[in-house]
N, C-alpha and C. Protein backbone atom coordinates (compact mmCIF):
# COMPACT_ATOMS: atom_id res chain seq x y z
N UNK A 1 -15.61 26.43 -18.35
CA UNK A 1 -14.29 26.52 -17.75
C UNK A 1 -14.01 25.26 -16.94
N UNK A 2 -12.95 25.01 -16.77
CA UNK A 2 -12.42 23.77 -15.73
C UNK A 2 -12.44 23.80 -14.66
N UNK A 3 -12.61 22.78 -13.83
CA UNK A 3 -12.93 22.77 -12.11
C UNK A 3 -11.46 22.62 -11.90
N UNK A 4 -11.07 23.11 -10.42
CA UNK A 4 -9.51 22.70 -10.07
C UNK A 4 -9.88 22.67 -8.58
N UNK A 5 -9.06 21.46 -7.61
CA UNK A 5 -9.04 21.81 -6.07
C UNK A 5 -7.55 22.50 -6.35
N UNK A 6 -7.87 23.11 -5.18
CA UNK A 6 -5.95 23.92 -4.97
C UNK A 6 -5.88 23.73 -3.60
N UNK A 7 -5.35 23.00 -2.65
CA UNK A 7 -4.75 23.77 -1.15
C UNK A 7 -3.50 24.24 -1.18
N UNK A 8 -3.18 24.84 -0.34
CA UNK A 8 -1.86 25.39 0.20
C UNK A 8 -1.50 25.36 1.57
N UNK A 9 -0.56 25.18 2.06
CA UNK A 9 -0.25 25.47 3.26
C UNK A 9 1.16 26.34 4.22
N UNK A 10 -0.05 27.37 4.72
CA UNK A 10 0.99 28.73 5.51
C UNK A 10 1.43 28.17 6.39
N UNK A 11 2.76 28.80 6.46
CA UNK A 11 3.66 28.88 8.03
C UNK A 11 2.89 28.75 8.96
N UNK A 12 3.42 27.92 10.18
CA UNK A 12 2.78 28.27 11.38
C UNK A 12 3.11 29.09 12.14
N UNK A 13 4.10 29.99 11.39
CA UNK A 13 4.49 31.60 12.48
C UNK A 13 3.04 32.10 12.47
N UNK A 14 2.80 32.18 11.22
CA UNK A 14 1.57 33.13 10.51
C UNK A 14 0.43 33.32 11.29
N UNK A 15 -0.15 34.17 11.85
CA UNK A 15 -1.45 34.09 12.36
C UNK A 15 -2.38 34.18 11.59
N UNK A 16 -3.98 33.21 11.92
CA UNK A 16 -5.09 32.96 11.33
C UNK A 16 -5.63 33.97 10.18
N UNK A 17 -5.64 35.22 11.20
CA UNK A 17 -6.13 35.96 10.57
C UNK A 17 -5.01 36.67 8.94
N UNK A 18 -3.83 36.35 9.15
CA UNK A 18 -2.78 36.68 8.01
C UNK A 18 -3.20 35.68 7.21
N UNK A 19 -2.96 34.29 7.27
CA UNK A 19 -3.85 33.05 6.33
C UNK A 19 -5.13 33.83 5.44
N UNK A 20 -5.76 34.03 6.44
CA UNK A 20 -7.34 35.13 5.56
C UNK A 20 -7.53 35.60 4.51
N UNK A 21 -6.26 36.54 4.74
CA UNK A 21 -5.33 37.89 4.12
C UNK A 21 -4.90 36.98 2.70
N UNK A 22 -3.99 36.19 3.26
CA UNK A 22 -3.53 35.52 1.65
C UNK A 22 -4.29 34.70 0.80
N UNK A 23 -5.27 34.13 1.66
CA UNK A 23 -6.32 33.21 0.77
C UNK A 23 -7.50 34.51 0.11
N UNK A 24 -7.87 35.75 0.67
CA UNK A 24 -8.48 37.05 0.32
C UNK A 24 -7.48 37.59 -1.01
N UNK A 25 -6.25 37.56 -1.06
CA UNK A 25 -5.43 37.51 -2.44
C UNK A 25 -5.00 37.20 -3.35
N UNK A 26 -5.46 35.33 -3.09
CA UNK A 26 -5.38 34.50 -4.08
C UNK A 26 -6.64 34.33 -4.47
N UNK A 27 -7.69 35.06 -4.01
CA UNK A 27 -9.42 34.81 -4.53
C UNK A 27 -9.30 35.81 -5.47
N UNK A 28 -8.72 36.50 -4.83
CA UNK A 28 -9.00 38.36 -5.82
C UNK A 28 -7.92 38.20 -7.15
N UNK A 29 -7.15 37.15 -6.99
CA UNK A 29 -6.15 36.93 -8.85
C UNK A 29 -6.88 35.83 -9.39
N UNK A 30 -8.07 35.26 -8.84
CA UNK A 30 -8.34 34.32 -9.60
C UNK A 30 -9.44 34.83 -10.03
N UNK A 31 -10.31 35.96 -9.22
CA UNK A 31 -11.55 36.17 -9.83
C UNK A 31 -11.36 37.39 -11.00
N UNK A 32 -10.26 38.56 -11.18
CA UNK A 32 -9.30 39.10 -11.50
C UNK A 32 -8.96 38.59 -12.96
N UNK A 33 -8.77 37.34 -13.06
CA UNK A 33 -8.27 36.67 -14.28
C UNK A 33 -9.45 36.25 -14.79
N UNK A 34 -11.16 36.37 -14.65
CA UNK A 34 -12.04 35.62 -15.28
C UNK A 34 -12.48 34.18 -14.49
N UNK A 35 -11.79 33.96 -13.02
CA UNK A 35 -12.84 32.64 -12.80
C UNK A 35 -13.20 33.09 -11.48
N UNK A 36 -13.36 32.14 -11.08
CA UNK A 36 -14.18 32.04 -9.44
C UNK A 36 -14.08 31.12 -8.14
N UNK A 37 -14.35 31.09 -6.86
CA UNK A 37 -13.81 30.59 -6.31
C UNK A 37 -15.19 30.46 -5.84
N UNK A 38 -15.34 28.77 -5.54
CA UNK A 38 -16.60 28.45 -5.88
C UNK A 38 -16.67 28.02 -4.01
N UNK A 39 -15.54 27.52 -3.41
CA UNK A 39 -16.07 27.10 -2.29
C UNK A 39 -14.35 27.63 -1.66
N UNK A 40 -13.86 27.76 -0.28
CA UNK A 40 -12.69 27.93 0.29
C UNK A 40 -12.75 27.52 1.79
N UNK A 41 -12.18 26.63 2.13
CA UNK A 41 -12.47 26.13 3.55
C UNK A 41 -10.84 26.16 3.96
N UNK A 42 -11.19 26.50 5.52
CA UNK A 42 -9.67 26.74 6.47
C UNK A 42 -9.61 25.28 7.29
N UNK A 43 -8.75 24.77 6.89
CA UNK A 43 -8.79 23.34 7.43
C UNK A 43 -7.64 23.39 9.21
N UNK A 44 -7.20 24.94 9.55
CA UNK A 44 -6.84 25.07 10.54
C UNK A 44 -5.22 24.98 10.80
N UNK A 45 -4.45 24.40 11.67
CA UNK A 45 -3.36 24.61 11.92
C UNK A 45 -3.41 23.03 12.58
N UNK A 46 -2.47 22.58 11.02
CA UNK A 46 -1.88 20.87 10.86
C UNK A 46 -0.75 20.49 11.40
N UNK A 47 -0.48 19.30 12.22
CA UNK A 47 1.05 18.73 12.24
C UNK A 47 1.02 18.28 10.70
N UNK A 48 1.88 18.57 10.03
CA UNK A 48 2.91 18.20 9.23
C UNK A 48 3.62 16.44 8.95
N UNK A 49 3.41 15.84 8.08
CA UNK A 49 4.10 14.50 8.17
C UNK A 49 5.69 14.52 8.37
N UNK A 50 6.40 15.66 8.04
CA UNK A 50 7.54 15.80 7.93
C UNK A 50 8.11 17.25 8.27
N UNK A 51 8.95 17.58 8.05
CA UNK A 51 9.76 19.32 8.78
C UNK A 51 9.27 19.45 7.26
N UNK A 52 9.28 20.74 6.86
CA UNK A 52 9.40 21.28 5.67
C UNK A 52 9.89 22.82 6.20
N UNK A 53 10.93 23.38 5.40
CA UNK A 53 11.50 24.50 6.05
C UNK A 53 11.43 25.09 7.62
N UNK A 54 11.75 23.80 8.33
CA UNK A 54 12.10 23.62 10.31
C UNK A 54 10.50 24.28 10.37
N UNK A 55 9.49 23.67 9.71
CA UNK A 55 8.03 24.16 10.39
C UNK A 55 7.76 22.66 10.88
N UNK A 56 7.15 22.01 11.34
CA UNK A 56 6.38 20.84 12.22
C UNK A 56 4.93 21.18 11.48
N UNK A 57 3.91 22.80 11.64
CA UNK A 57 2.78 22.57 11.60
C UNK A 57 2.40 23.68 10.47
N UNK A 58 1.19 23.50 9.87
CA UNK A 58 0.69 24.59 9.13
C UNK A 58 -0.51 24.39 8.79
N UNK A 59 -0.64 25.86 8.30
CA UNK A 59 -2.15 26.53 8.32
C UNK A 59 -2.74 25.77 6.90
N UNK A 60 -3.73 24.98 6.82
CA UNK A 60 -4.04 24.35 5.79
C UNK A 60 -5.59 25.07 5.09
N UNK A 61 -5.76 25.39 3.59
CA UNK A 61 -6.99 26.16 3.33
C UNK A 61 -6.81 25.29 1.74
N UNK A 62 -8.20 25.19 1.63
CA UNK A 62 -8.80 24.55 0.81
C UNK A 62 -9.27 25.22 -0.72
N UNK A 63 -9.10 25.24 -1.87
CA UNK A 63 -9.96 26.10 -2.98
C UNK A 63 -11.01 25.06 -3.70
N UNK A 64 -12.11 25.27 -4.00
CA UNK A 64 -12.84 24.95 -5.37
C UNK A 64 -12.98 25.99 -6.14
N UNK A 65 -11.75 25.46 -7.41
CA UNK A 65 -12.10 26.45 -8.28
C UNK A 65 -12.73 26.61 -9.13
N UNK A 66 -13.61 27.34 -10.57
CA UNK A 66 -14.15 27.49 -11.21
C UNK A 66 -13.31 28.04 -12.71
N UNK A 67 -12.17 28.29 -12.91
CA UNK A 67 -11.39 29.18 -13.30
C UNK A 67 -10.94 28.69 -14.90
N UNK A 68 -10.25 29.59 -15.68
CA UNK A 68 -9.42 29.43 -17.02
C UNK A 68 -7.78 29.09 -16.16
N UNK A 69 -7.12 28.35 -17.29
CA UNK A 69 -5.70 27.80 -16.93
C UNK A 69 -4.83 29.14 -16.60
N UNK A 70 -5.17 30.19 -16.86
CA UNK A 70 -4.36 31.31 -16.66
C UNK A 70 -4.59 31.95 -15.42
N UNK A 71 -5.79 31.81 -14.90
CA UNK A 71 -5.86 32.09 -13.61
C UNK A 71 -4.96 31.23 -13.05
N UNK A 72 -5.09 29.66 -12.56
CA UNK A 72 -4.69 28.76 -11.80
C UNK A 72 -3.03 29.35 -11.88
N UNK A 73 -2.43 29.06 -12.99
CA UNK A 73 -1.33 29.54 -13.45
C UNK A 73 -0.63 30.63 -12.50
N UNK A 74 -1.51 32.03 -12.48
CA UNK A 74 -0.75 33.01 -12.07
C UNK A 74 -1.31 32.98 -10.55
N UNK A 75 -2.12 32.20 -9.71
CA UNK A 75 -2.26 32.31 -8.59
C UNK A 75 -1.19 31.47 -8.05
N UNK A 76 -0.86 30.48 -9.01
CA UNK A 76 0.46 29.62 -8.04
C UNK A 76 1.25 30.23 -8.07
N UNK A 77 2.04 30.96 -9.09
CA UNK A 77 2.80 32.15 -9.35
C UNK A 77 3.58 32.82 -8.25
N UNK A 78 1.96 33.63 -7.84
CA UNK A 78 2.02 33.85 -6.47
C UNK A 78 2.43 33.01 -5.13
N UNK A 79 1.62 32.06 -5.44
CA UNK A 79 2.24 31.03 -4.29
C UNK A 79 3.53 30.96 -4.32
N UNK A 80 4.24 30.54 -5.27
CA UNK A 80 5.76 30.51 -5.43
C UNK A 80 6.20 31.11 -4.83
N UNK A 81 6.23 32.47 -4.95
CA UNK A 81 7.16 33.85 -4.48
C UNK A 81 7.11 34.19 -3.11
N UNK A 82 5.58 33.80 -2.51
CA UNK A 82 5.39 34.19 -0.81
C UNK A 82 6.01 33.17 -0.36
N UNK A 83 6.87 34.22 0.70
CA UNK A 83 7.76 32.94 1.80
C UNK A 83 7.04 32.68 2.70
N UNK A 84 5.36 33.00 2.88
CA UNK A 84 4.16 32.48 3.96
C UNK A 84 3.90 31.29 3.78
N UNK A 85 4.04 31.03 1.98
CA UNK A 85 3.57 29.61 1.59
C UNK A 85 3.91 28.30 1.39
N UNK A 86 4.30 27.37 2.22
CA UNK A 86 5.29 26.33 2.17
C UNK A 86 5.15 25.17 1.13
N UNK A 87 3.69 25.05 0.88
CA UNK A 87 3.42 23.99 -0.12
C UNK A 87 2.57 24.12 -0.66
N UNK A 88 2.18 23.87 -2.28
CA UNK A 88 0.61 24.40 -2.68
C UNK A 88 0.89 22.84 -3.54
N UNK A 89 -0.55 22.62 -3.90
CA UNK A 89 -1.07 21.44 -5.11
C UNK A 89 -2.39 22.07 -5.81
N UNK A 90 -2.12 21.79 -6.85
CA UNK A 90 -3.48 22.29 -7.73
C UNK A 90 -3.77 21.05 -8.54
N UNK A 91 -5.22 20.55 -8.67
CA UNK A 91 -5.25 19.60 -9.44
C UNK A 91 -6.61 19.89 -10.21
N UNK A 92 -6.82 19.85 -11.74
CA UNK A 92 -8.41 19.45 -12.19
C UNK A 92 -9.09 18.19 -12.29
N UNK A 93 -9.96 18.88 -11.87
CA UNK A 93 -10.92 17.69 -11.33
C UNK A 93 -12.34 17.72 -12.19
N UNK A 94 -13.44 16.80 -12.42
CA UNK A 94 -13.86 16.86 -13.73
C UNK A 94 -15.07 17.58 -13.15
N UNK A 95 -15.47 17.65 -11.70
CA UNK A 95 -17.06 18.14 -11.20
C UNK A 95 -16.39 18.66 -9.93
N UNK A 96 -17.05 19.75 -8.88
CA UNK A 96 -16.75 19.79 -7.73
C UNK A 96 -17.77 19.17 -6.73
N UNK A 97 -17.06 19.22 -5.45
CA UNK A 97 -18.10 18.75 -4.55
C UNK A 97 -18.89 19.70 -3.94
N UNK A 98 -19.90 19.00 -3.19
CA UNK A 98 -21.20 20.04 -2.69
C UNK A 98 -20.84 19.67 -1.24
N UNK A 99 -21.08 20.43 -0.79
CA UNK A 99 -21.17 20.50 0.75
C UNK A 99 -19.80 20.53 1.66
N UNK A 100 -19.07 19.99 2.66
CA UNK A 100 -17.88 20.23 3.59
C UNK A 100 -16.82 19.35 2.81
N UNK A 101 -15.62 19.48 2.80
CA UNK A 101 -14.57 18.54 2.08
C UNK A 101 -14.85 17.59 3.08
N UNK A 102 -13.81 16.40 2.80
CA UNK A 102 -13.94 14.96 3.78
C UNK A 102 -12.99 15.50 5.24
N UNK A 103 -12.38 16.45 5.29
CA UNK A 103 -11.51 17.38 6.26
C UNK A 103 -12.15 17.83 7.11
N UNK A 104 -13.07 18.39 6.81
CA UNK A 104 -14.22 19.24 7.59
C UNK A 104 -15.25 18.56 8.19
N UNK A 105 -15.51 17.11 7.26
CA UNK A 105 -16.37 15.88 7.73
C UNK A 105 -15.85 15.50 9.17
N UNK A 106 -14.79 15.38 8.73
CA UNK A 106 -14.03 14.44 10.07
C UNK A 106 -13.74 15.66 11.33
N UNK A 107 -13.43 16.45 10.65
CA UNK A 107 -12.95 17.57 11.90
C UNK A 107 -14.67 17.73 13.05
N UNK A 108 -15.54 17.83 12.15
CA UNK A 108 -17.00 17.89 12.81
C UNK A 108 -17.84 16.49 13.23
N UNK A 109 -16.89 15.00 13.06
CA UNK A 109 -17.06 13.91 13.91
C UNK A 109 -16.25 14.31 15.23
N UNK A 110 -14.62 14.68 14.94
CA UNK A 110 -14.20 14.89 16.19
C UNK A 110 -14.52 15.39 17.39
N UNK A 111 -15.43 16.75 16.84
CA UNK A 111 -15.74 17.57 17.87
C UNK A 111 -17.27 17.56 18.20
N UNK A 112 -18.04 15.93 17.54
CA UNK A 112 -19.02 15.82 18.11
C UNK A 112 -18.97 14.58 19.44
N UNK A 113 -17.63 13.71 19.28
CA UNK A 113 -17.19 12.56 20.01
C UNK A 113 -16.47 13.04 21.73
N UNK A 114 -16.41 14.60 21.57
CA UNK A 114 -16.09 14.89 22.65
C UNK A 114 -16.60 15.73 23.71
N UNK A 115 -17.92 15.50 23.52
CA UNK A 115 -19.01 15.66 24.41
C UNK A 115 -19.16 15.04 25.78
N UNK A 116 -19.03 13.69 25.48
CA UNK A 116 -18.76 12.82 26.81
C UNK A 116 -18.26 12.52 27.56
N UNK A 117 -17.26 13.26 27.12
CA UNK A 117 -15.81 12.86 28.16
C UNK A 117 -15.40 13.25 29.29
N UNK A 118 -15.87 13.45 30.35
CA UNK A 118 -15.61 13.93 31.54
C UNK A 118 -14.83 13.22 32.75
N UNK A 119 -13.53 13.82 32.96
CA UNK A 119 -12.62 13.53 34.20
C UNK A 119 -11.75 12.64 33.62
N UNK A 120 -10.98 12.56 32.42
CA UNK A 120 -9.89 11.38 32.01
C UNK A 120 -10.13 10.57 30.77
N UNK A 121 -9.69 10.02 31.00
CA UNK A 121 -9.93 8.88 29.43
C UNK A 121 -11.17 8.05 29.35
N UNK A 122 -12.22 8.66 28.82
CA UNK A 122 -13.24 7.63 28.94
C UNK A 122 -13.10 6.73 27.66
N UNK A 123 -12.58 7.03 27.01
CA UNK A 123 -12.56 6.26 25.85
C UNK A 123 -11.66 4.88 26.04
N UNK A 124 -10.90 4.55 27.13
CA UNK A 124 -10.39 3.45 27.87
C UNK A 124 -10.74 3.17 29.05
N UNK A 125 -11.48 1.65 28.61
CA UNK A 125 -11.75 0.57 29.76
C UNK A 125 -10.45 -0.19 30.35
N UNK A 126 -10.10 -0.51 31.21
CA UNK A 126 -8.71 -0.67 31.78
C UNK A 126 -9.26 -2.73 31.71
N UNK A 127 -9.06 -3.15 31.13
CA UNK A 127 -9.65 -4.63 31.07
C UNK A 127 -8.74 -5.36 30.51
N UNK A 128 -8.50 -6.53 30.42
CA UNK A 128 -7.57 -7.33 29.83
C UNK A 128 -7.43 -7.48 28.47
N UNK A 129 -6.69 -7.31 27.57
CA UNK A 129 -6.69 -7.29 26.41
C UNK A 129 -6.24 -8.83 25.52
N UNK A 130 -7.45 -9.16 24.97
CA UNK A 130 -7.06 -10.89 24.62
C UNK A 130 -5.90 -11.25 23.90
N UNK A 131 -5.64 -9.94 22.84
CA UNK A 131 -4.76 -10.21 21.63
C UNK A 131 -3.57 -10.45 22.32
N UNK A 132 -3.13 -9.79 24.14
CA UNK A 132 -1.54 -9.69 23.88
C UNK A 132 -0.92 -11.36 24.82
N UNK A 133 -2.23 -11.67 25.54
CA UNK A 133 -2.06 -13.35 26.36
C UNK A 133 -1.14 -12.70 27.81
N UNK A 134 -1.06 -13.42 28.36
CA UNK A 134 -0.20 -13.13 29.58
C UNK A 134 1.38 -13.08 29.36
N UNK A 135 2.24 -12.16 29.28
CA UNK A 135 3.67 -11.83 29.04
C UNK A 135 4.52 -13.27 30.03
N UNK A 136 4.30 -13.30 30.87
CA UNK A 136 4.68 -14.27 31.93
C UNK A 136 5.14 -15.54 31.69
N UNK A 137 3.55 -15.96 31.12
CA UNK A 137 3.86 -17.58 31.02
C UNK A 137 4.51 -17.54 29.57
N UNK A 138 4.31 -16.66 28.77
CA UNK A 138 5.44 -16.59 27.16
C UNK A 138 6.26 -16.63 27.71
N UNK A 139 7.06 -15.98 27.99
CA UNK A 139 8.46 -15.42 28.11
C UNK A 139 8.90 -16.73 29.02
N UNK A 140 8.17 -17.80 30.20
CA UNK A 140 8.93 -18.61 31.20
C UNK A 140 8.79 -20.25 30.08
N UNK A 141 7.97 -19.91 29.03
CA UNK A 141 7.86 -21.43 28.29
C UNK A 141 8.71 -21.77 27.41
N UNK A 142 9.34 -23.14 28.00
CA UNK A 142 10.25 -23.71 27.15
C UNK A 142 9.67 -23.59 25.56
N UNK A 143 11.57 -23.45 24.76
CA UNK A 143 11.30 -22.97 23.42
C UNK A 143 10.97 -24.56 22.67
N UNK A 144 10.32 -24.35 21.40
CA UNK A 144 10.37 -25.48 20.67
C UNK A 144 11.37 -25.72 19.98
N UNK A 145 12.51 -25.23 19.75
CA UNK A 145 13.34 -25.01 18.38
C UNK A 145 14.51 -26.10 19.33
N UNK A 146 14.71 -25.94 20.51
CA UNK A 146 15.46 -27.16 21.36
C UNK A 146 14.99 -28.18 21.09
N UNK A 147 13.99 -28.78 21.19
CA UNK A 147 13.23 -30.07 21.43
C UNK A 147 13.81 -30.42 19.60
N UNK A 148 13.51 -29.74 18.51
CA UNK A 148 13.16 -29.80 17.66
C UNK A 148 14.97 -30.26 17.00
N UNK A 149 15.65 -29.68 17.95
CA UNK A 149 17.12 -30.25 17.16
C UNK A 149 17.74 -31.34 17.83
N UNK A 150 17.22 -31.98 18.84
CA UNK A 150 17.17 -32.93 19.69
C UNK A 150 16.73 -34.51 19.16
N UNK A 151 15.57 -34.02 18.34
CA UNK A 151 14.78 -34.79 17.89
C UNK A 151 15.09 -35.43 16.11
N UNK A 152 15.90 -34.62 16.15
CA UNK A 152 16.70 -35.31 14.29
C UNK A 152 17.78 -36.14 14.75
């Protein structure tokens, strides 16, 4: 059978545990139809690059599938019709991956980088920054583009 990733992403009215519920319904039409759902990760509650139906954020969940085209088929189906579900992508892919998506990678750098942080921004040294030069003497130095029409 063919590998497929699928995410989707729920409303952010929706609570976590309703997300569950619908990703628990789209496992049960895919396993239902003959395939399987080989891995499913909750990637949590996303800002959004853009509004999509006046939402800002949503619940993002992950599939590795295992499945026949008729599963994939009638689980988007579904997706279509629920007004929980704002956006789905399904794609085949030729192998799946082993272990956390690159989502889950990064989400578990984040929350190992913030261990240290105690009382404010430690992650800023308040020091002079070389790239921007002193605003001052730019802004008070005669321009070249005078000299330069002076000079023809």
């Amino acid at each position: 059978m063919p590998y497929y990733e699928s995410v989707f992403i729920a409303r952010q009215d929706v609570s976590s545990t309703q997300v569950e519920q619908l990703t628990d319904q789209f496992a049960e039409v895919v396993a239902g139809l003959g395939g399987e759902v080989k891995k499913r990760e909750y990637w949590g509650l996303r800002n959004l690059a853009y509004k999509v139906n006046k939402n800002r954020k949503g619940h993002y969940v992950l599939f590795n599938l295992d499945a026949p085209s008729d599963a994939v088929t009638e689980m988007e189906r579904l997706m279509r019709l629920n007004e929980d579900v704002l956006r789905y992508m399904t794609i085949r892919v030729d192998e799946l991956e082993d272990g956390p998506s690159i989502m889950m990678q990064a989400k578990s750098d984040r929350d190992r980088g913030r261990g240290g942080r105690e009382g404010g921004r430690g992650d800023r040294d308040h020091r002079d920054r070389g790239d921007r030069g002193d605003r001052r003497e730019r802004d008070s130095a005669p321009r070249d583009n005078a000299s330069k029409g002076d000079a023809e």
